[in-house]
Protein backbone atom coordinates (compact mmCIF):
# COMPACT_ATOMS: atom_id res chain seq x y z
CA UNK A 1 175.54 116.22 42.40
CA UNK A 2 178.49 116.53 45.08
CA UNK A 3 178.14 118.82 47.58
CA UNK A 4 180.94 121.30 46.04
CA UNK A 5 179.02 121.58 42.45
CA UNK A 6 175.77 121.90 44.55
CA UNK A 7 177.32 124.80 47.00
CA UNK A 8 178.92 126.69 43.40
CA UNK A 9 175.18 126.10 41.69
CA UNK A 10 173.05 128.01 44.77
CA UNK A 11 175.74 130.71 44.88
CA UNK A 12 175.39 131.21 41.34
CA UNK A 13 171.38 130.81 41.80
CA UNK A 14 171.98 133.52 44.55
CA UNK A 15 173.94 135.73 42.54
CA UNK A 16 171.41 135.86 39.70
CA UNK A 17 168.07 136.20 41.60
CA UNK A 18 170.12 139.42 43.07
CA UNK A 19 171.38 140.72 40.16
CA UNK A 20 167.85 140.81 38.23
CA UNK A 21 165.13 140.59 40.86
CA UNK A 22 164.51 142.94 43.85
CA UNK A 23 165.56 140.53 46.23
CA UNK A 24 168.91 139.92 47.61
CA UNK A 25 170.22 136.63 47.99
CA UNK A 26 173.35 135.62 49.73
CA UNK A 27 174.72 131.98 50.61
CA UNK A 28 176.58 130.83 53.75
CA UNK A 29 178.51 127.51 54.02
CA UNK A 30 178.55 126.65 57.74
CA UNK A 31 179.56 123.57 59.52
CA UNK A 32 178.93 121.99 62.48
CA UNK A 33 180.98 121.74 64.89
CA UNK A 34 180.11 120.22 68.51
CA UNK A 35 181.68 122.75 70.16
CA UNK A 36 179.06 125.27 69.32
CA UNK A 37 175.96 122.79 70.17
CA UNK A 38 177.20 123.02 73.34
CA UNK A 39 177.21 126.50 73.74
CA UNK A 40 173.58 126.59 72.01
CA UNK A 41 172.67 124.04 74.63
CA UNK A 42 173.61 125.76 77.33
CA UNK A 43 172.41 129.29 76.74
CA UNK A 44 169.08 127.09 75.99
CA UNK A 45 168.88 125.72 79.49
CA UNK A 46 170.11 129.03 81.09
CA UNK A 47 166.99 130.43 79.23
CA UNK A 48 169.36 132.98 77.18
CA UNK A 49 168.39 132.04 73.61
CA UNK A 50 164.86 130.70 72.72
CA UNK A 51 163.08 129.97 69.48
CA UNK A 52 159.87 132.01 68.86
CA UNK A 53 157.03 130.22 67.48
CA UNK A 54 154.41 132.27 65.14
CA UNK A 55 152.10 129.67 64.09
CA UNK A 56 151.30 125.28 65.36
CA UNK A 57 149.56 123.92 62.57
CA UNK A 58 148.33 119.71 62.93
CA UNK A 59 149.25 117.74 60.28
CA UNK A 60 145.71 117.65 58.66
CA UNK A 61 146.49 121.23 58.13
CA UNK A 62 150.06 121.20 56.46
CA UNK A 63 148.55 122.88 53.26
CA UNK A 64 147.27 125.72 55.40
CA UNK A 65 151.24 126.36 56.25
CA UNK A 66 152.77 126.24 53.85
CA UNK A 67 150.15 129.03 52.24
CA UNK A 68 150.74 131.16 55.73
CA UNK A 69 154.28 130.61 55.03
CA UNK A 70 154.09 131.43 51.33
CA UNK A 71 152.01 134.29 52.49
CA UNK A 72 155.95 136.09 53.76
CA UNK A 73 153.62 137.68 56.58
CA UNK A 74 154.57 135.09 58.70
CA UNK A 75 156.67 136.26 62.19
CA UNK A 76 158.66 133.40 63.97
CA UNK A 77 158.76 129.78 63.11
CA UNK A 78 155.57 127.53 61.75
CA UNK A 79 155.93 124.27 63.20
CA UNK A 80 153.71 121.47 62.54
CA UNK A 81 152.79 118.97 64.76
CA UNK A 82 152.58 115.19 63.32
């Protein structure tokens, strides 16, 4: 599937989950452009912007998070560590 069909296909996939569930879905086509990695980087290292981590999980324990993060209680990012 190119990446045009597959954009048009989670739109539509968006539009329909919002139209007949209770959730809302909308999509957002973003590119990357270096420009803004530098700016990320640098409000990194000036300690501006920072990720916040809810949960470390080892790799033993991947099943665990992916049930935490199936769980939608989860706050900040689950990373897990291999």
């Amino acid at each position: 599937m190119d990446s045009q069909m597959k954009l048009f296909s989670n739109m539509l996939y968006g539009k329909i989950i919002s139209i007949l569930g209770k959730r809302k879905a909308i999509t957002i086509d973003t590119r990357v452009r270096s420009e803004d990695l530098e700016i990320i980087a640098k409000l990194v290292e000036e300690k501006k912007l920072k990720s916040i981590i809810g949960r470390m999980y080892d790799f033993e324990s991947t099943p665990a998070a992916f049930s935490h993060l199936a769980s939608r209680r989860t706050q900040g990012k689950i990373v897990i560590k291999i």
